[in-house]
N, C-alpha and C. Protein backbone atom coordinates (compact mmCIF):
# COMPACT_ATOMS: atom_id res chain seq x y z
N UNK A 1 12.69 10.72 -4.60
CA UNK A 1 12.75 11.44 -3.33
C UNK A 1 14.20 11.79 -2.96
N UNK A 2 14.14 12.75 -2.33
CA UNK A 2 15.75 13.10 -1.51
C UNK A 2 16.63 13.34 -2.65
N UNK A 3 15.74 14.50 -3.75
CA UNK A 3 16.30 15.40 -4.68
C UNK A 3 17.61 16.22 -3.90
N UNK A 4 17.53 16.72 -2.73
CA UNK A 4 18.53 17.76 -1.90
C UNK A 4 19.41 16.60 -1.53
N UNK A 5 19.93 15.28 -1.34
CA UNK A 5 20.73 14.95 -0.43
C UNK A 5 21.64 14.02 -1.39
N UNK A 6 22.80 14.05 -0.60
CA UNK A 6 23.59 13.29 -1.68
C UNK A 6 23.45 11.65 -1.20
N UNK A 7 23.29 11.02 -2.39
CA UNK A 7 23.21 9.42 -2.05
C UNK A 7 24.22 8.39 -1.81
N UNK A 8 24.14 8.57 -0.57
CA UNK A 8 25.04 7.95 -0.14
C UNK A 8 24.93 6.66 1.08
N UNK A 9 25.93 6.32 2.10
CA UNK A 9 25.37 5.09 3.12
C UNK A 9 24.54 6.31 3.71
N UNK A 10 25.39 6.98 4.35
CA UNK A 10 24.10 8.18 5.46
C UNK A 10 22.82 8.23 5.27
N UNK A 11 22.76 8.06 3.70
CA UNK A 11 21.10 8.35 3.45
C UNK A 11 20.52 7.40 3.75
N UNK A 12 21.18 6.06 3.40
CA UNK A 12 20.72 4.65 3.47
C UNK A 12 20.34 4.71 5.06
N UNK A 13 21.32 4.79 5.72
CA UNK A 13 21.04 4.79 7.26
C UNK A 13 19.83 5.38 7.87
N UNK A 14 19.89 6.76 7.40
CA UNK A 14 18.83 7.94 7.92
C UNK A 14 17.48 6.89 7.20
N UNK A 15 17.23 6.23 6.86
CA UNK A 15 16.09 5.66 5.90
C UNK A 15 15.83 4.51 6.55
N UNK A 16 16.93 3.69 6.76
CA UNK A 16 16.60 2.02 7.44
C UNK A 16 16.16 2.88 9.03
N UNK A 17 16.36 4.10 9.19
CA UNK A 17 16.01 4.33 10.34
C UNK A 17 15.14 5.50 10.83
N UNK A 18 14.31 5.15 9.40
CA UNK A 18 12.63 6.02 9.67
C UNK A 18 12.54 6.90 8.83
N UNK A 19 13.75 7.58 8.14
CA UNK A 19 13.09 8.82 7.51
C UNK A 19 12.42 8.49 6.10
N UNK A 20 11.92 9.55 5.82
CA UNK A 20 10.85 9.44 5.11
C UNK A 20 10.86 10.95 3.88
N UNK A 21 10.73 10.71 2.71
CA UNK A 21 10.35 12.08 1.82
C UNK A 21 8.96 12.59 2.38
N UNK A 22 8.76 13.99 2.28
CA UNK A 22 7.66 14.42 2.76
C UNK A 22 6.86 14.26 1.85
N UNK A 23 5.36 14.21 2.41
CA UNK A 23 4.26 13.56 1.58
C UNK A 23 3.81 14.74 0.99
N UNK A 24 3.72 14.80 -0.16
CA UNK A 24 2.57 15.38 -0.90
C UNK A 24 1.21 15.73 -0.76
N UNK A 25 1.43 16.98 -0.42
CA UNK A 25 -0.36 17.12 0.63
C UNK A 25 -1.70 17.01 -0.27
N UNK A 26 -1.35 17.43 -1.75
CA UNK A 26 -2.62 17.33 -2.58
C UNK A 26 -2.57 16.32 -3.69
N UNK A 27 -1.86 15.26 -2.96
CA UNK A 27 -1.73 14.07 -4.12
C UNK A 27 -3.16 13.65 -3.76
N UNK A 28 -4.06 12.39 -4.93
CA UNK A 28 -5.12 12.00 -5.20
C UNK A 28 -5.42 11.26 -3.76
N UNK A 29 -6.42 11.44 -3.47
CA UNK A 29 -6.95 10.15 -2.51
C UNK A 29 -6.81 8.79 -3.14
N UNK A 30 -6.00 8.23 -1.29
CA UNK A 30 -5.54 6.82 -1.87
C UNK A 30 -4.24 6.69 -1.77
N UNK A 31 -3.60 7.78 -2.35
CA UNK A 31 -1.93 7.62 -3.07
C UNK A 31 -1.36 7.64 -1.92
N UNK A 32 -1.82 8.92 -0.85
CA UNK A 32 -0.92 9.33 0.57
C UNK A 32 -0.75 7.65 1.48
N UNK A 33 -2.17 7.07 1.61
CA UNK A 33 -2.40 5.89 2.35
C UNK A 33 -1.35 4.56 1.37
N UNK A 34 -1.70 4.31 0.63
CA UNK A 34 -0.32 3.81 -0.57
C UNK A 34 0.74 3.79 -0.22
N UNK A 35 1.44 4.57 -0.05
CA UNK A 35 2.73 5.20 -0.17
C UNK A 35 3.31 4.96 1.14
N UNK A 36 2.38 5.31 1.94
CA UNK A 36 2.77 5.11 3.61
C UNK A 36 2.87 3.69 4.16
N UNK A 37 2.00 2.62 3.36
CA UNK A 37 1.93 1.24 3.24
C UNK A 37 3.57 0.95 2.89
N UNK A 38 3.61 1.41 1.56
CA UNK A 38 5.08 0.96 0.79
C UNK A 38 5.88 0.93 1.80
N UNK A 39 5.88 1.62 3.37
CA UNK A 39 7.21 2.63 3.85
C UNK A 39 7.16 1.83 5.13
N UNK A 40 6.70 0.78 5.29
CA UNK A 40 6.36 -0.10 6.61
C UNK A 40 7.79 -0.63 6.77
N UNK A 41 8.18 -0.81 8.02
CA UNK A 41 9.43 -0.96 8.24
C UNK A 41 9.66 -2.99 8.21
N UNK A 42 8.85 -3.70 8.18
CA UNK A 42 9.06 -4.54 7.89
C UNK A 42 8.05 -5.20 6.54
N UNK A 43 8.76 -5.57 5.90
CA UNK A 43 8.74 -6.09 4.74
C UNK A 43 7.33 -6.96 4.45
N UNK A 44 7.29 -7.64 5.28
CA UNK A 44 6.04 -8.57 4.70
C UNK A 44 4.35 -7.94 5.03
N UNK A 45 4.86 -6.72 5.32
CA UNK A 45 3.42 -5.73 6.01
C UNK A 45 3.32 -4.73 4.58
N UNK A 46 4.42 -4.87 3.59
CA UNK A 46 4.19 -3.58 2.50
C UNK A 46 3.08 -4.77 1.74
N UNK A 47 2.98 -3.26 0.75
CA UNK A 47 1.91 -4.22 -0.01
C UNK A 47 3.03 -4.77 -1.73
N UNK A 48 2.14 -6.05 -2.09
CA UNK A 48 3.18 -6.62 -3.02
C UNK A 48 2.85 -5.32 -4.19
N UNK A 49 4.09 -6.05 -5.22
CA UNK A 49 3.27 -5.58 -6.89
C UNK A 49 1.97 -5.69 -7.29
N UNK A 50 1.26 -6.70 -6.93
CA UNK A 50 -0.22 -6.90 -7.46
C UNK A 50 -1.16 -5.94 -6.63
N UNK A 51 -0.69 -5.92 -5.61
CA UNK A 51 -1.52 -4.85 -4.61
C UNK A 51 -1.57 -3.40 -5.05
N UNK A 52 -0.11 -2.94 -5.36
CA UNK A 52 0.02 -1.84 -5.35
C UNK A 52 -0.60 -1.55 -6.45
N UNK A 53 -0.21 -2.44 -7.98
CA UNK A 53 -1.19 -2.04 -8.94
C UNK A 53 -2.41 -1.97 -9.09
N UNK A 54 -3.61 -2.95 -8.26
CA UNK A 54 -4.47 -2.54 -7.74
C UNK A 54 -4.74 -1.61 -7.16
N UNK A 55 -4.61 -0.99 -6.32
CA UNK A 55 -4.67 0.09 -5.74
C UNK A 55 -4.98 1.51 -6.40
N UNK A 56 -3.59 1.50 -7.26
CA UNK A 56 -3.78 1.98 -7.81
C UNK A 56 -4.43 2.15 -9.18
N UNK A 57 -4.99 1.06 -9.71
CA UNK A 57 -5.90 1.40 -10.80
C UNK A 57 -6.62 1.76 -10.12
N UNK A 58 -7.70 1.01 -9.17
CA UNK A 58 -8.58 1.55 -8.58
C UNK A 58 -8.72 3.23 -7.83
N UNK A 59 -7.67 3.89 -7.52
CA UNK A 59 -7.63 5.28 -7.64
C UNK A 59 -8.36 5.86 -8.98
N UNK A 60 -6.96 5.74 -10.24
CA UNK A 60 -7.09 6.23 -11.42
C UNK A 60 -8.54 6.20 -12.24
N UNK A 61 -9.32 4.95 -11.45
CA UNK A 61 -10.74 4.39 -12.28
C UNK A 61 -11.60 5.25 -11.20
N UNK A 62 -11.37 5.45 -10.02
CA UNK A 62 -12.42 6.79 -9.58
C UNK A 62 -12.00 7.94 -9.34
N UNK A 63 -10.87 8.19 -9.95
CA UNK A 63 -10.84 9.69 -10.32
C UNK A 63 -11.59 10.11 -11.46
N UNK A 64 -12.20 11.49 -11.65
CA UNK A 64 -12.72 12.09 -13.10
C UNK A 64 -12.22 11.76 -14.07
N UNK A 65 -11.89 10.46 -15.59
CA UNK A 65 -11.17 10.29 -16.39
C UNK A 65 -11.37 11.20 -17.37
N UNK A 66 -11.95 12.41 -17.30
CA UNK A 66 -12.08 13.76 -18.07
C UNK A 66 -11.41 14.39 -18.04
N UNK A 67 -10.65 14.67 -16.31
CA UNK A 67 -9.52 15.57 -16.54
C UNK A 67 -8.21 15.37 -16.13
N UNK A 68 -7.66 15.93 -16.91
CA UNK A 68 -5.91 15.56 -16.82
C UNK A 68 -5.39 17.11 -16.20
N UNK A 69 -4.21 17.34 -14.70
CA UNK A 69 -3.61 18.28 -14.72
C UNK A 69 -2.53 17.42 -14.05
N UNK A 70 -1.49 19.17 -14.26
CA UNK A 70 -0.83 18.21 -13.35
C UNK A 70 -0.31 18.61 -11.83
N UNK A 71 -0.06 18.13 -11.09
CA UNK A 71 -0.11 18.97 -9.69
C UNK A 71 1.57 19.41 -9.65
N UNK A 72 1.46 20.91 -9.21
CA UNK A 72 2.56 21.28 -8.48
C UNK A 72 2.60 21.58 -7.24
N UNK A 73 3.63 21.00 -6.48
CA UNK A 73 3.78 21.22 -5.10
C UNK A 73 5.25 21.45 -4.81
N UNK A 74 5.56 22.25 -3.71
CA UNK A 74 7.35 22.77 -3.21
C UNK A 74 7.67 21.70 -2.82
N UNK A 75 7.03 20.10 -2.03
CA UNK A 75 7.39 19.28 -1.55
C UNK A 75 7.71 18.21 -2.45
N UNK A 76 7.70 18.28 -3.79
CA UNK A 76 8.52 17.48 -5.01
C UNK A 76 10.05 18.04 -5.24
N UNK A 77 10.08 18.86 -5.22
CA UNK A 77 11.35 19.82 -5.40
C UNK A 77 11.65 19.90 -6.97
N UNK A 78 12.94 21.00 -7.47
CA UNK A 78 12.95 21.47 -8.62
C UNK A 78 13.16 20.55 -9.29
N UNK A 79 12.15 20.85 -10.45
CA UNK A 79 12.96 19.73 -11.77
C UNK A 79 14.03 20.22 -12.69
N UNK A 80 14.59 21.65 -12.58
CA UNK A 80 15.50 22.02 -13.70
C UNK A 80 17.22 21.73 -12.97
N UNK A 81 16.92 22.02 -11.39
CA UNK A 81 18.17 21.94 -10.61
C UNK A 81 18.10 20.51 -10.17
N UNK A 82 19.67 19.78 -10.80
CA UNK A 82 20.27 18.75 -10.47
C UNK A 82 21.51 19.12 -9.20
N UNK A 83 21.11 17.97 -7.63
CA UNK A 83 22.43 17.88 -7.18
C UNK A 83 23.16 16.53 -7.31
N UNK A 84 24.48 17.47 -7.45
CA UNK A 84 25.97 16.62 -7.66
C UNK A 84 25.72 15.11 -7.31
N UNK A 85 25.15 14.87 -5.75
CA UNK A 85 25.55 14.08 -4.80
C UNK A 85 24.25 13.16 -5.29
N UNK A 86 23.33 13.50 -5.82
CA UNK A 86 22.28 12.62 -6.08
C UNK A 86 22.33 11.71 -7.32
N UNK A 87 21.98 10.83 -7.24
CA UNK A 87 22.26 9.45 -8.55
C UNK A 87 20.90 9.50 -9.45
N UNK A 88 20.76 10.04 -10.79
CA UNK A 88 19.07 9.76 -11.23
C UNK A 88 19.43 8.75 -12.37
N UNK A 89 19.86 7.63 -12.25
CA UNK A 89 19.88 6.60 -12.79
C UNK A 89 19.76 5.15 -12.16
N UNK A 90 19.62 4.02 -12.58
CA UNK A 90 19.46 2.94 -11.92
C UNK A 90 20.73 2.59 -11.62
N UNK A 91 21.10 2.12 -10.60
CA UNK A 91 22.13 1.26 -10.13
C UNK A 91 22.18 0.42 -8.92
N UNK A 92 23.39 -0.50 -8.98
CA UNK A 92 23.21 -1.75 -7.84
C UNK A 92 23.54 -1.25 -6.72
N UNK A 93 22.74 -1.29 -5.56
CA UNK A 93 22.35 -1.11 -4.40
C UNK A 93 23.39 -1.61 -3.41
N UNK A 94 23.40 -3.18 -3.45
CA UNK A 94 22.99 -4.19 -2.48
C UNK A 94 24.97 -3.77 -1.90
N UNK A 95 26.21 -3.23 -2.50
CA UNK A 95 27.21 -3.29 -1.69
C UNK A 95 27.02 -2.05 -0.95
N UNK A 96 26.37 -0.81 -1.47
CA UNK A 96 26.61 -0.15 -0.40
C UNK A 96 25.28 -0.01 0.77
N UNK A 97 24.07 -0.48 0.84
CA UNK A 97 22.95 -1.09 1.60
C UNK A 97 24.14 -2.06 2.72
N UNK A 98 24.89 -2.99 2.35
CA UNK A 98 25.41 -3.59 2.93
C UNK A 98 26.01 -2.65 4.07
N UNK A 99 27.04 -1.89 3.48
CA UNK A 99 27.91 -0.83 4.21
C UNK A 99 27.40 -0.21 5.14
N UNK A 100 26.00 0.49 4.51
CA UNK A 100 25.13 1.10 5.31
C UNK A 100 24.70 0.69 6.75
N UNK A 101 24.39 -0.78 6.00
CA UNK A 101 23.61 -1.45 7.36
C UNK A 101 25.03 -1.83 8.35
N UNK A 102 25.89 -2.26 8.07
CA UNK A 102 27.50 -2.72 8.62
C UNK A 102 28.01 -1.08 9.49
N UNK A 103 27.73 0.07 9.34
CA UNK A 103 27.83 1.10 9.51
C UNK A 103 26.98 1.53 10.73
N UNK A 104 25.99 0.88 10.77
CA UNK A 104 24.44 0.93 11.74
C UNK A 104 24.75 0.67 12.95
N UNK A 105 25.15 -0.83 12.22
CA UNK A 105 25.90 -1.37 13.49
C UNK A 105 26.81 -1.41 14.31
N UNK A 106 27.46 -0.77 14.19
CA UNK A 106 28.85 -0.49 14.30
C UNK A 106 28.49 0.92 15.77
N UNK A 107 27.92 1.44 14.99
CA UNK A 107 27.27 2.66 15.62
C UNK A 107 26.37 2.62 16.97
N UNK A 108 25.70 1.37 16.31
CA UNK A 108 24.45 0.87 17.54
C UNK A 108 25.41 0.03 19.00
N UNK A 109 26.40 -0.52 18.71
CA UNK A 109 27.29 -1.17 19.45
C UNK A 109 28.02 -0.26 20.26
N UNK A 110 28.81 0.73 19.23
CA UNK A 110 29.55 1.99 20.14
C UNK A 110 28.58 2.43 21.12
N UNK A 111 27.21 2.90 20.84
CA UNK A 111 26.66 3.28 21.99
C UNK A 111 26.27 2.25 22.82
N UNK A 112 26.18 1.12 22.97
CA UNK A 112 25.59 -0.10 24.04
C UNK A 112 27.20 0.53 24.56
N UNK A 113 27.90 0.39 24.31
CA UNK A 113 29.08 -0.01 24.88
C UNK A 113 29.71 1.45 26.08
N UNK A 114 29.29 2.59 25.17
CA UNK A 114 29.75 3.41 25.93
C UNK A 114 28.30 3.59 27.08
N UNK A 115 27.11 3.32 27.00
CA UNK A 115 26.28 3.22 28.21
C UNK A 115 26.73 2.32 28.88
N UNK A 116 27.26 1.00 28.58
CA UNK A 116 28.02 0.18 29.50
C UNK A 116 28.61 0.74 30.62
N UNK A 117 29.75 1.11 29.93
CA UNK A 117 31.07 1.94 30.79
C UNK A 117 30.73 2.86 31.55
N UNK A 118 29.14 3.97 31.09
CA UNK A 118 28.66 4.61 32.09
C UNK A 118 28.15 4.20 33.13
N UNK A 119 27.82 3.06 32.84
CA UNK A 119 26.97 2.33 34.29
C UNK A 119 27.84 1.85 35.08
N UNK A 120 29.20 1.42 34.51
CA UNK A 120 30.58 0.64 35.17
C UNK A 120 30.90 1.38 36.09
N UNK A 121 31.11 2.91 35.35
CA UNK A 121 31.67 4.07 36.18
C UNK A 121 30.95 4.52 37.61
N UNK A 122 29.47 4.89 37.44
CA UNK A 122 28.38 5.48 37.92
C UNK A 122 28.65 4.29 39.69
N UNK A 123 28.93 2.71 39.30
CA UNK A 123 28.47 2.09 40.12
C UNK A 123 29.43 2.35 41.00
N UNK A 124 30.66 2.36 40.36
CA UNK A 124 31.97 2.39 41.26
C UNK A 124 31.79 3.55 42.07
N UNK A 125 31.42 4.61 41.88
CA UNK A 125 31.76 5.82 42.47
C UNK A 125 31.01 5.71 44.00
């Protein structure tokens, strides 16, 4: 997901704070409800590995095992165009997740702080 955006903390942020790749409107029944599970904002509400592979066999075993296509949709985005800013390899997460989240905060504080000062101001007047 997030073929268009470069990977970076921002993305991390925009993500710990709801966003989401757009769903695939003609993926199999099952997969959409799946997927939306995976995306639960706290952790012990996703479903594990054993679940998910369940799940999903159980899709694959009542779909038609006769036919094979494959779906195209605009909401996967291109497979021939690579961007710069995007990573399609595995790599370690956890220092810049850190940053990200250290970044959040930082952010979430500046604003407590400047509603503070508005209310400081507001009272005095």
């Amino acid at each position: 997901p997030f073929w268009d955006r470069i990977h970076d903390t921002e993305l991390i942020i925009e993500i710990c704070d709801g966003l989401r790749p757009p769903i695939v409107t003609n993926a199999p029944e099952g997969y959409i409800e799946l997927m939306k599970e995976c995306w639960n904002s706290d952790p012990k509400k996703r479903p594990t590995a054993e679940d998910i592979y369940r799940k999903i066999k159980g899709i694959w075993f009542s779909e038609n095992p006769n036919t094979t296509k494959i779906i195209v949709s605009p909401d996967i985005g291109p497979i021939a165009e690579n961007n710069p800013g995007a990573v399609y390899k595995s790599r370690p997460l956890s220092d810049m997740i850190l940053s990200a989240m250290f970044t959040r905060s930082l952010r979430s504080q500046s604003i407590t702080a400047e509603v503070d000062l508005f209310r400081v101001i507001k009272e005095a007047m």
